[in-house]
ModelCIF file with pLDDT and N, C-alpha, C, O atoms, coordinates in Angstrom:
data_MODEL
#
_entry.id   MODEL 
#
_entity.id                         1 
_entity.type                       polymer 
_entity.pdbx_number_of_molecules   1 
#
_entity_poly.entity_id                      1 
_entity_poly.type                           'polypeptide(L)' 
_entity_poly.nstd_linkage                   no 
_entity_poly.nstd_monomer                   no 
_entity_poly.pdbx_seq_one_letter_code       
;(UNK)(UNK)(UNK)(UNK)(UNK)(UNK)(UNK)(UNK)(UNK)(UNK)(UNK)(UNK)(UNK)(UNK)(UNK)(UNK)
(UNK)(UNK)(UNK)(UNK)(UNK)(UNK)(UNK)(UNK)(UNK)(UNK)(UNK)(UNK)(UNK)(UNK)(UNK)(UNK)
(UNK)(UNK)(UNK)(UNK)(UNK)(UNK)(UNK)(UNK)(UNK)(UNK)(UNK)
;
_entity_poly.pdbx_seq_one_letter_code_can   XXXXXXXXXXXXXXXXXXXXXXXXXXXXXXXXXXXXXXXXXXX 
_entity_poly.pdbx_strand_id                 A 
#
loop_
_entity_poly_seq.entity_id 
_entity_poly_seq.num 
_entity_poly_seq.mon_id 
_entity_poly_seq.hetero 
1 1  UNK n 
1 2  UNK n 
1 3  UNK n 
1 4  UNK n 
1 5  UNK n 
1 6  UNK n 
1 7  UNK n 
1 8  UNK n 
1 9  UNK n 
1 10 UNK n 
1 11 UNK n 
1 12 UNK n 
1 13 UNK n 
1 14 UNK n 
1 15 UNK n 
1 16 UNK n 
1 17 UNK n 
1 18 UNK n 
1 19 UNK n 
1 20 UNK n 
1 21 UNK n 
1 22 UNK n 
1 23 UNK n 
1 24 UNK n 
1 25 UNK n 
1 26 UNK n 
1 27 UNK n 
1 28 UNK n 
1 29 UNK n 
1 30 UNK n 
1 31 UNK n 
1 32 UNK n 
1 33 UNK n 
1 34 UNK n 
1 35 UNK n 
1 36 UNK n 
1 37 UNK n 
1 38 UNK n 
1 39 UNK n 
1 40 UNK n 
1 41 UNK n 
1 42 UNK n 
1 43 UNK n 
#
_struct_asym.id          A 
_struct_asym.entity_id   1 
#
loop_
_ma_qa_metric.id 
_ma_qa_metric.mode 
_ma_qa_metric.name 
_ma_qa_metric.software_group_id 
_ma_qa_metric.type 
1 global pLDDT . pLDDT 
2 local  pLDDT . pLDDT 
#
_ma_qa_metric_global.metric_id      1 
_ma_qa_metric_global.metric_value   96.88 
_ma_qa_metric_global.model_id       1 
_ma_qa_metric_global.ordinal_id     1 
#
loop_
_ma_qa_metric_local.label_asym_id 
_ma_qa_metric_local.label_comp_id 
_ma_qa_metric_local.label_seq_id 
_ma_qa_metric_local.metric_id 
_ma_qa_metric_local.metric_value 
_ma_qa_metric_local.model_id 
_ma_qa_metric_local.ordinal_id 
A UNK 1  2 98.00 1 1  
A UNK 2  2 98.00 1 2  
A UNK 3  2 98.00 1 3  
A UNK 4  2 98.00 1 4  
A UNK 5  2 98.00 1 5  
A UNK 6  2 98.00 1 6  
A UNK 7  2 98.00 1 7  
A UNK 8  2 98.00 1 8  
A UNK 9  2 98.00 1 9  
A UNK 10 2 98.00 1 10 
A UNK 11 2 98.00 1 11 
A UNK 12 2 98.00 1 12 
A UNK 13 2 98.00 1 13 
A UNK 14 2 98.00 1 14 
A UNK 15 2 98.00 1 15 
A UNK 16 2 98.00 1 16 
A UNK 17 2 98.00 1 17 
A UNK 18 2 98.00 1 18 
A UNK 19 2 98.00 1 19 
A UNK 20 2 98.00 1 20 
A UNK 21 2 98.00 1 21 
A UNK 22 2 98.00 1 22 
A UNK 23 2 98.00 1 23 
A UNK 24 2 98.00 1 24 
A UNK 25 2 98.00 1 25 
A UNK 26 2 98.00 1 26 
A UNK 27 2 98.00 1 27 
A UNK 28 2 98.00 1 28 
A UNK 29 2 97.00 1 29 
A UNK 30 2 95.00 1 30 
A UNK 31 2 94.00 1 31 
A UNK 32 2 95.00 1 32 
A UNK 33 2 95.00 1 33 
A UNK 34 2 93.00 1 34 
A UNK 35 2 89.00 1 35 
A UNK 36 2 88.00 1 36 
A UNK 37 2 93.00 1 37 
A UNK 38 2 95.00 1 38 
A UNK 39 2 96.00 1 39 
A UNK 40 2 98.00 1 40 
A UNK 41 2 98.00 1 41 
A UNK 42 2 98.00 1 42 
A UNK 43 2 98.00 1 43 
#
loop_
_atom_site.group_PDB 
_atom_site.id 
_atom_site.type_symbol 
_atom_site.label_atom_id 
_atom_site.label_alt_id 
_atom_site.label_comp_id 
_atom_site.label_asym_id 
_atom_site.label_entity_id 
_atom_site.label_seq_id 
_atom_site.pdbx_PDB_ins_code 
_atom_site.Cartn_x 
_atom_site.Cartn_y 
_atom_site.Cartn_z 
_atom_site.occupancy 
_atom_site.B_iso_or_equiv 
_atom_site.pdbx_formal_charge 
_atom_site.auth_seq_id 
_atom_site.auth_comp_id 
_atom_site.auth_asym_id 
_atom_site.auth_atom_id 
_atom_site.pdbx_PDB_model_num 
ATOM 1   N N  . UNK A 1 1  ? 91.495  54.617 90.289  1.00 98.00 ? 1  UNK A N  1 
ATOM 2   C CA . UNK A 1 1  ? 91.449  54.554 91.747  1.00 98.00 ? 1  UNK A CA 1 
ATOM 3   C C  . UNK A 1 1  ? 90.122  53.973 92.215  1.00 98.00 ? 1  UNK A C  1 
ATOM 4   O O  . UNK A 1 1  ? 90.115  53.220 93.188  1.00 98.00 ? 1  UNK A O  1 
ATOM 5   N N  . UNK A 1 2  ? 88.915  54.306 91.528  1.00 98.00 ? 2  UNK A N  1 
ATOM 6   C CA . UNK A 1 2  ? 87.801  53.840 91.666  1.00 98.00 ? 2  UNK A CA 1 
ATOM 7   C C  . UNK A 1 2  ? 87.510  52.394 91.572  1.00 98.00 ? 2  UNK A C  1 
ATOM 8   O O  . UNK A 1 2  ? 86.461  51.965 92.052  1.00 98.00 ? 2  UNK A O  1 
ATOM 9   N N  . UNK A 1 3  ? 88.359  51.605 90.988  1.00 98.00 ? 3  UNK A N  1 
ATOM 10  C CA . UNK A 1 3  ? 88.045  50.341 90.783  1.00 98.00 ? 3  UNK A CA 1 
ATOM 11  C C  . UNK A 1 3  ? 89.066  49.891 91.539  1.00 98.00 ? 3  UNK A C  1 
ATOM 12  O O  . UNK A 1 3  ? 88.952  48.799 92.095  1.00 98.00 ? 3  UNK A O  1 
ATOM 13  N N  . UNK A 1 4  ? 90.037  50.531 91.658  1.00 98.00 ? 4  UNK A N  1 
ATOM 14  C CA . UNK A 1 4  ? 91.326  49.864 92.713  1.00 98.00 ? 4  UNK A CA 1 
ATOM 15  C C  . UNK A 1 4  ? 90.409  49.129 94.149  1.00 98.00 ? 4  UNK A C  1 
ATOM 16  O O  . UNK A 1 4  ? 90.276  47.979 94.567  1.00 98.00 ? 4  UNK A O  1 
ATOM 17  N N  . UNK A 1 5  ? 89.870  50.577 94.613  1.00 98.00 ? 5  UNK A N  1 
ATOM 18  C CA . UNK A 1 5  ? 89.160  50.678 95.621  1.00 98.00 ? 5  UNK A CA 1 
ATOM 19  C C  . UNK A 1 5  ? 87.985  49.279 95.806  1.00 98.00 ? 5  UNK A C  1 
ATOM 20  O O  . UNK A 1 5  ? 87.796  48.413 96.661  1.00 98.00 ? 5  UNK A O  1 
ATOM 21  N N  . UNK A 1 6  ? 87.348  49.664 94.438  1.00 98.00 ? 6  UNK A N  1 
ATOM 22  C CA . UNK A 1 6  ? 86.243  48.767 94.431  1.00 98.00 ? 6  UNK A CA 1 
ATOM 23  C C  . UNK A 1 6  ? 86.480  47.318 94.296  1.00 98.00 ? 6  UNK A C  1 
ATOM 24  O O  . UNK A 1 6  ? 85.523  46.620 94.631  1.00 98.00 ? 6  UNK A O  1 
ATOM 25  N N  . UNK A 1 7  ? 87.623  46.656 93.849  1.00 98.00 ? 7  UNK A N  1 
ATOM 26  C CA . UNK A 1 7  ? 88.169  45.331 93.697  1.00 98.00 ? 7  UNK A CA 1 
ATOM 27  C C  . UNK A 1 7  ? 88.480  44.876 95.535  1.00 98.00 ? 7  UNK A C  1 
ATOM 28  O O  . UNK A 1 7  ? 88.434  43.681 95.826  1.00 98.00 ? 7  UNK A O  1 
ATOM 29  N N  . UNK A 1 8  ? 88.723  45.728 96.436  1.00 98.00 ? 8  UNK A N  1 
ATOM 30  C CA . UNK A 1 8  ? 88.979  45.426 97.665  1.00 98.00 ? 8  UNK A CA 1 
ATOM 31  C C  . UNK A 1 8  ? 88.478  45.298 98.421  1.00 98.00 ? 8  UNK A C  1 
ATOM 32  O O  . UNK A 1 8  ? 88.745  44.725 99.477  1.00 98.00 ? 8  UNK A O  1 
ATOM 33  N N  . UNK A 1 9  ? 87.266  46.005 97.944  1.00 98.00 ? 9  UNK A N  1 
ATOM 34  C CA . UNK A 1 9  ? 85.756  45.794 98.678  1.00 98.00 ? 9  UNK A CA 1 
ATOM 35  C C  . UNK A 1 9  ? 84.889  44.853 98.313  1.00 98.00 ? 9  UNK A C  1 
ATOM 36  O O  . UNK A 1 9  ? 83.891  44.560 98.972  1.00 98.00 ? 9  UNK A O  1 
ATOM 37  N N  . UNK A 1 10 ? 85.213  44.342 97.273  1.00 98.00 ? 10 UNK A N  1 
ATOM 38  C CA . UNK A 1 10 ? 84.612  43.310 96.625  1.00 98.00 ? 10 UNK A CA 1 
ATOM 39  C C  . UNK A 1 10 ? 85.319  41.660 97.449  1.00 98.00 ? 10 UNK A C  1 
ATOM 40  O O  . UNK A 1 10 ? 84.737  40.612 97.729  1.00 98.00 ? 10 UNK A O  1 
ATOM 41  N N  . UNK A 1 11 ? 86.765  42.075 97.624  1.00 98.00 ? 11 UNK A N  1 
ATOM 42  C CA . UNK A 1 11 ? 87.481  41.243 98.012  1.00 98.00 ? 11 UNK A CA 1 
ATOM 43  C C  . UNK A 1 11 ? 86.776  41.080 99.941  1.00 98.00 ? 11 UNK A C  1 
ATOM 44  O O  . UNK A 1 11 ? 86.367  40.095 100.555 1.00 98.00 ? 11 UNK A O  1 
ATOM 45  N N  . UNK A 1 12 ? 86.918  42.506 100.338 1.00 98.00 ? 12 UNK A N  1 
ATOM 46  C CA . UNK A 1 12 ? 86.260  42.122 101.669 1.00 98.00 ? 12 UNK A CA 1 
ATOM 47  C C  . UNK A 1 12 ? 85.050  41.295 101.620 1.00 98.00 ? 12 UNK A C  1 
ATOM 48  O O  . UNK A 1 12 ? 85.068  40.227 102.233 1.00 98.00 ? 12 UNK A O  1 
ATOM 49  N N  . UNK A 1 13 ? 84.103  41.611 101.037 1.00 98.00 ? 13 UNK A N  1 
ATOM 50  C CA . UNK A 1 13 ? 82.971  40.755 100.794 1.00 98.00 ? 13 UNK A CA 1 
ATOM 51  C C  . UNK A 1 13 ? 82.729  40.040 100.682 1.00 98.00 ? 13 UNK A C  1 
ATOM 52  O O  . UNK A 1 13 ? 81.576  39.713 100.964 1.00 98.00 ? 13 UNK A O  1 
ATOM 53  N N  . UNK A 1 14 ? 84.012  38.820 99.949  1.00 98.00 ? 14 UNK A N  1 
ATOM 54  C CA . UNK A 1 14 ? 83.864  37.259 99.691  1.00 98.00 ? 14 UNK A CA 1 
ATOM 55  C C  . UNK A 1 14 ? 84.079  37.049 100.711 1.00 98.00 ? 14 UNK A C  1 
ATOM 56  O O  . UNK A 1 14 ? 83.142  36.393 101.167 1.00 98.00 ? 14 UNK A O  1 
ATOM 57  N N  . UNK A 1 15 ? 85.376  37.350 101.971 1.00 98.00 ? 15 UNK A N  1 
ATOM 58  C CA . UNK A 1 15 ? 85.782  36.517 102.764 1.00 98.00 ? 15 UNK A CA 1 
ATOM 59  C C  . UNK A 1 15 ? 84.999  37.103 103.635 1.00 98.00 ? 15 UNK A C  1 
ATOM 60  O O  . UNK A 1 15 ? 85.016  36.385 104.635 1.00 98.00 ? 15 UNK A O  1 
ATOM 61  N N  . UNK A 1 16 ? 84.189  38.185 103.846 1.00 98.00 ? 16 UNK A N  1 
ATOM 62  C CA . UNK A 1 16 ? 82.936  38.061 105.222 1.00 98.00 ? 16 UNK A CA 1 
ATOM 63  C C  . UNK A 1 16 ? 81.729  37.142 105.168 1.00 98.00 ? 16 UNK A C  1 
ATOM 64  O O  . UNK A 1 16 ? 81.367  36.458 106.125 1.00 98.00 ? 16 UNK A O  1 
ATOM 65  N N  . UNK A 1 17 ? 81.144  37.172 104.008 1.00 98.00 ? 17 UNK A N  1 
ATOM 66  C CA . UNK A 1 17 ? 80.045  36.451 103.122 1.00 98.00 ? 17 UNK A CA 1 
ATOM 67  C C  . UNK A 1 17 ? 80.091  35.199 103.079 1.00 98.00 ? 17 UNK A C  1 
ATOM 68  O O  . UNK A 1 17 ? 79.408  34.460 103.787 1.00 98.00 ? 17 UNK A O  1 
ATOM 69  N N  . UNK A 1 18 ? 80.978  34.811 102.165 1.00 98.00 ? 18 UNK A N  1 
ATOM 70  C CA . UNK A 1 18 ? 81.254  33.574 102.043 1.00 98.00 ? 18 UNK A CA 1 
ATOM 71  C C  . UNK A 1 18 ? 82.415  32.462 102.746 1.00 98.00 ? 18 UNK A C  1 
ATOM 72  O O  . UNK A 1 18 ? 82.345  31.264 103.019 1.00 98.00 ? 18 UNK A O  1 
ATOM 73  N N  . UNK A 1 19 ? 83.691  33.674 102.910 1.00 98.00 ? 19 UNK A N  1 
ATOM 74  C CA . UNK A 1 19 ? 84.576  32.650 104.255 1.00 98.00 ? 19 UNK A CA 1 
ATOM 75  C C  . UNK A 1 19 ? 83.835  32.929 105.458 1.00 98.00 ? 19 UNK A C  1 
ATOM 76  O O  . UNK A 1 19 ? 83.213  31.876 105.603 1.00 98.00 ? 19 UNK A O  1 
ATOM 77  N N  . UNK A 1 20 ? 83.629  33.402 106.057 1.00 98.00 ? 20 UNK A N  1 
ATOM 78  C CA . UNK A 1 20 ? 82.560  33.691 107.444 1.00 98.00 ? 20 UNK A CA 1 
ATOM 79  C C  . UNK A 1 20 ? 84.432  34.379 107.857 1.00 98.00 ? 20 UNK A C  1 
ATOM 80  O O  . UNK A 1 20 ? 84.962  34.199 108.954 1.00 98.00 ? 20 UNK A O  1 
ATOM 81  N N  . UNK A 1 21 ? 84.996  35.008 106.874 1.00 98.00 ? 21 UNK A N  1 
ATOM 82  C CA . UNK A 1 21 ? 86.167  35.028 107.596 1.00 98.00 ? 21 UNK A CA 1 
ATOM 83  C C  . UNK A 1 21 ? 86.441  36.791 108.009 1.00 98.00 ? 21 UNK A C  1 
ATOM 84  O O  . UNK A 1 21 ? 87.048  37.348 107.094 1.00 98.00 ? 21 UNK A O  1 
ATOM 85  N N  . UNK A 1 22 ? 86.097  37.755 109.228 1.00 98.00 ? 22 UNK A N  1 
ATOM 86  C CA . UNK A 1 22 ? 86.611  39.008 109.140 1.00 98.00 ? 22 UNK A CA 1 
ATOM 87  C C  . UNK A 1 22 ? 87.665  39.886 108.865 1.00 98.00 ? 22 UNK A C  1 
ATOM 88  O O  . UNK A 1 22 ? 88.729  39.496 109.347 1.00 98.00 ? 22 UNK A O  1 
ATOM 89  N N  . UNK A 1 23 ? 87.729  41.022 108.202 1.00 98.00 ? 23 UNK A N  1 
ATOM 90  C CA . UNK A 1 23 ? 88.966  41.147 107.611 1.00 98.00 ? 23 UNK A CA 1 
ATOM 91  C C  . UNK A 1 23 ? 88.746  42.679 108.129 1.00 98.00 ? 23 UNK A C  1 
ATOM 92  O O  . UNK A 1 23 ? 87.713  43.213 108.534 1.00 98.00 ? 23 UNK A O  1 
ATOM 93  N N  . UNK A 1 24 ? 90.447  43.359 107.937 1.00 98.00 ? 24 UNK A N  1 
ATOM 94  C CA . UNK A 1 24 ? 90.432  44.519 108.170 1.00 98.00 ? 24 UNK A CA 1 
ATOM 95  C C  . UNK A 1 24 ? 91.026  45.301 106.979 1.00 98.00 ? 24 UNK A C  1 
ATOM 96  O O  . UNK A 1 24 ? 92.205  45.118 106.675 1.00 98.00 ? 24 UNK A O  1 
ATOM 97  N N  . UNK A 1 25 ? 90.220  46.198 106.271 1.00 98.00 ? 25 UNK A N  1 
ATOM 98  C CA . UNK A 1 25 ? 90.715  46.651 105.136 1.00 98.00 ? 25 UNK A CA 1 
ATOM 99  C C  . UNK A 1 25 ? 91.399  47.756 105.434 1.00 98.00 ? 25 UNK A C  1 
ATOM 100 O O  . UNK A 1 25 ? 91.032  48.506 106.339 1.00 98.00 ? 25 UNK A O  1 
ATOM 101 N N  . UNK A 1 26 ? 92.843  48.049 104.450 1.00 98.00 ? 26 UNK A N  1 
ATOM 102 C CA . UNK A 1 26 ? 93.659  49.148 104.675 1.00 98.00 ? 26 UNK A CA 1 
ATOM 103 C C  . UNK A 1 26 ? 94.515  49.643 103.359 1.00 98.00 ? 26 UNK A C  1 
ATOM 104 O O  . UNK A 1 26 ? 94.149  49.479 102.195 1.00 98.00 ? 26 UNK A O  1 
ATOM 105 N N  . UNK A 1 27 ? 95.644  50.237 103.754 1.00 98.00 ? 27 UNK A N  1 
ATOM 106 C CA . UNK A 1 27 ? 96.427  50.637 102.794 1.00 98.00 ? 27 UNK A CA 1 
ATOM 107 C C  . UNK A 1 27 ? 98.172  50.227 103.078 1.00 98.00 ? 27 UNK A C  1 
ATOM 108 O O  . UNK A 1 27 ? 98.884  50.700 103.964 1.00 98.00 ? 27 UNK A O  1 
ATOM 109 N N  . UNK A 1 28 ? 98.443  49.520 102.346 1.00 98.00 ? 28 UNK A N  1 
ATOM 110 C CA . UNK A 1 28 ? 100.251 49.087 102.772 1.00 98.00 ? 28 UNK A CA 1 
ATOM 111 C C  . UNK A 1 28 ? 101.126 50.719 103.023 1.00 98.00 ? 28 UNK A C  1 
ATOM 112 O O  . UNK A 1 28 ? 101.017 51.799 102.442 1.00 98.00 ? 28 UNK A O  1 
ATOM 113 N N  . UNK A 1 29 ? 101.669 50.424 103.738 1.00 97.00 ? 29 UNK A N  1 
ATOM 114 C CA . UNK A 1 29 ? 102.906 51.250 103.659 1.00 97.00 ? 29 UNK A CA 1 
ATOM 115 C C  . UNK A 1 29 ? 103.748 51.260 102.481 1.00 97.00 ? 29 UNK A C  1 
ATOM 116 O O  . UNK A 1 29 ? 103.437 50.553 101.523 1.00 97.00 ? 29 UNK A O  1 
ATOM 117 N N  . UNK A 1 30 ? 104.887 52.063 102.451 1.00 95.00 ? 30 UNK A N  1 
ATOM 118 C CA . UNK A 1 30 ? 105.486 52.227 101.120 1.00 95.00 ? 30 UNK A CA 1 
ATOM 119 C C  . UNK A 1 30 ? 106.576 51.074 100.743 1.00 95.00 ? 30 UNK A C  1 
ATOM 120 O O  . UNK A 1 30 ? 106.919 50.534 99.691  1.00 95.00 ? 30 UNK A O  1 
ATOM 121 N N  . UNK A 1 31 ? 106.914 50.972 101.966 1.00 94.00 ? 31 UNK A N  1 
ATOM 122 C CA . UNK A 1 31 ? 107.752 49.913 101.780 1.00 94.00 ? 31 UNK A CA 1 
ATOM 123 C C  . UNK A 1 31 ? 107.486 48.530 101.594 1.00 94.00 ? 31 UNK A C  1 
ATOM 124 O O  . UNK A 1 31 ? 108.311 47.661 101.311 1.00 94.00 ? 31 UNK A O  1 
ATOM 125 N N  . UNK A 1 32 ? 105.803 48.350 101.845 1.00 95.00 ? 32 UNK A N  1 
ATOM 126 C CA . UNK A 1 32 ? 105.108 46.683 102.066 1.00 95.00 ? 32 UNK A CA 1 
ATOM 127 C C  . UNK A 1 32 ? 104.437 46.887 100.441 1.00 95.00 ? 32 UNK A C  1 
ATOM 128 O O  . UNK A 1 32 ? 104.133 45.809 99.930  1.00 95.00 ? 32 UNK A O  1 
ATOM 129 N N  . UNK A 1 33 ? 104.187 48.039 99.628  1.00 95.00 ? 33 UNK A N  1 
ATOM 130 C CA . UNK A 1 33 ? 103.705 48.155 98.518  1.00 95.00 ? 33 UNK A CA 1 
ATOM 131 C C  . UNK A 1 33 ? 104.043 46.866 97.335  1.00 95.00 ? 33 UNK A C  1 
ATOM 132 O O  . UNK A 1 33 ? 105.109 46.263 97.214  1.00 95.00 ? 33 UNK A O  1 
ATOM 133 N N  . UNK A 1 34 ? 102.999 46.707 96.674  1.00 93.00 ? 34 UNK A N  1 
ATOM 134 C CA . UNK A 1 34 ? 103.304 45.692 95.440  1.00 93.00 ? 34 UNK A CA 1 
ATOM 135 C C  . UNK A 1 34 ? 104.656 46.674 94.784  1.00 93.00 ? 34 UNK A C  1 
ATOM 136 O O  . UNK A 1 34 ? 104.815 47.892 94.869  1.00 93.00 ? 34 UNK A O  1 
ATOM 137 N N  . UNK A 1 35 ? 105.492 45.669 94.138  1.00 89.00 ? 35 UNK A N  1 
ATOM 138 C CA . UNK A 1 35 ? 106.364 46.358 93.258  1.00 89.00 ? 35 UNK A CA 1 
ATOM 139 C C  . UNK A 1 35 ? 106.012 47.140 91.929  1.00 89.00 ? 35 UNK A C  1 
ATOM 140 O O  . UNK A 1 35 ? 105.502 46.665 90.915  1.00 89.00 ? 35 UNK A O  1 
ATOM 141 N N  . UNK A 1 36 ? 106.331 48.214 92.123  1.00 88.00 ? 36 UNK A N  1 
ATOM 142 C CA . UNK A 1 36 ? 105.454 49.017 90.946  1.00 88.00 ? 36 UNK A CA 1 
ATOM 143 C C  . UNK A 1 36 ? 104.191 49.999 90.910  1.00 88.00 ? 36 UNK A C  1 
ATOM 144 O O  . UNK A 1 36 ? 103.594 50.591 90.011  1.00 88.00 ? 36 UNK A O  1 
ATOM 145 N N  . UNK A 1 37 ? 104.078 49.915 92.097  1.00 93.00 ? 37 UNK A N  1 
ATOM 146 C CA . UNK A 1 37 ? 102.342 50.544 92.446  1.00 93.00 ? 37 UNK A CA 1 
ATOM 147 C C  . UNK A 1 37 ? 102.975 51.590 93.086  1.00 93.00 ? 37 UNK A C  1 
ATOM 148 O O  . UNK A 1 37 ? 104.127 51.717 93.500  1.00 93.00 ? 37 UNK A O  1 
ATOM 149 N N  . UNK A 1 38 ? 101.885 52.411 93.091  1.00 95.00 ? 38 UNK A N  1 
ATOM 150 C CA . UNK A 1 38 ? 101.878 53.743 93.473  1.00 95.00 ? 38 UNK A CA 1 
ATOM 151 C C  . UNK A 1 38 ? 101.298 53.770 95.120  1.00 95.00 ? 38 UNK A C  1 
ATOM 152 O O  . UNK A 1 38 ? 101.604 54.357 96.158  1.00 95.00 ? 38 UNK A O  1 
ATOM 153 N N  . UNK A 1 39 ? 100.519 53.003 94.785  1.00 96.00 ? 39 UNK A N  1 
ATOM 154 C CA . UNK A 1 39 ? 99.396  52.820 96.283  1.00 96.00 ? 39 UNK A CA 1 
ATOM 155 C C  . UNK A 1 39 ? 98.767  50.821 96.413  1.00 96.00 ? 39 UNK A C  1 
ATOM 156 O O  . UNK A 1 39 ? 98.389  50.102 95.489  1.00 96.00 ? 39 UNK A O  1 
ATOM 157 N N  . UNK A 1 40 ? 98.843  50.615 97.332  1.00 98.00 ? 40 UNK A N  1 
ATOM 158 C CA . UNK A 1 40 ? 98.097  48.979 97.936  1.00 98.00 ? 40 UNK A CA 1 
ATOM 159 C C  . UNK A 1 40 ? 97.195  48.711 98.607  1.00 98.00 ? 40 UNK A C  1 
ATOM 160 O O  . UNK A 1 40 ? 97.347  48.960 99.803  1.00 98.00 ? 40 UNK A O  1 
ATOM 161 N N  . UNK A 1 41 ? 96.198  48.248 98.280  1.00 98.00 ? 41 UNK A N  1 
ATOM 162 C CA . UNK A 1 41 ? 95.119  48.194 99.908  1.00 98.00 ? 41 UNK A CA 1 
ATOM 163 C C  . UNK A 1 41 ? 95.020  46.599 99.813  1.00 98.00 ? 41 UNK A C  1 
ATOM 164 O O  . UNK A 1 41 ? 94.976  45.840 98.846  1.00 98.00 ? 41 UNK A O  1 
ATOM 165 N N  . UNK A 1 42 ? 95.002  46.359 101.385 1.00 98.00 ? 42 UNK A N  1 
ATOM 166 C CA . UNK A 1 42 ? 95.100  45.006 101.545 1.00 98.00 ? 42 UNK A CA 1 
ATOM 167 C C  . UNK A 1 42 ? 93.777  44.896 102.672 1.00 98.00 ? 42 UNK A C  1 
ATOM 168 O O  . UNK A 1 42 ? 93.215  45.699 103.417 1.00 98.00 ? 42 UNK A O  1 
ATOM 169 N N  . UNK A 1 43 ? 93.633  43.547 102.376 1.00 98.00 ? 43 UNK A N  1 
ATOM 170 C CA . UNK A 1 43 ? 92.431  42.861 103.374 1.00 98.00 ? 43 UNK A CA 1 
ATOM 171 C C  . UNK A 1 43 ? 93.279  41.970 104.262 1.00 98.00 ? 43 UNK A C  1 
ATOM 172 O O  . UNK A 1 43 ? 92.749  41.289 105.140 1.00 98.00 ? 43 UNK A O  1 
#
């Protein structure tokens, strides 16, 4: 979970940093979930 987490924050970071692009970080619903996952966080 710790790195789940941390891969998304990492992900926010390129596109504030380097796209100049703002993002809103979250968690999918169950039904918007990757296939197979337990849990999703999206930027």
């Amino acid at each position: 979970e710790a790195r789940t987490v941390q891969m998304i924050n990492l992900y926010a970071e390129f596109a504030e940093k380097y796209m100049a692009m703002p993002v809103i970080q979250g968690v999918k619903s169950e039904s918007e979930r990757f296939a197979g996952a337990l849990n999703t966080y999206t930027i």
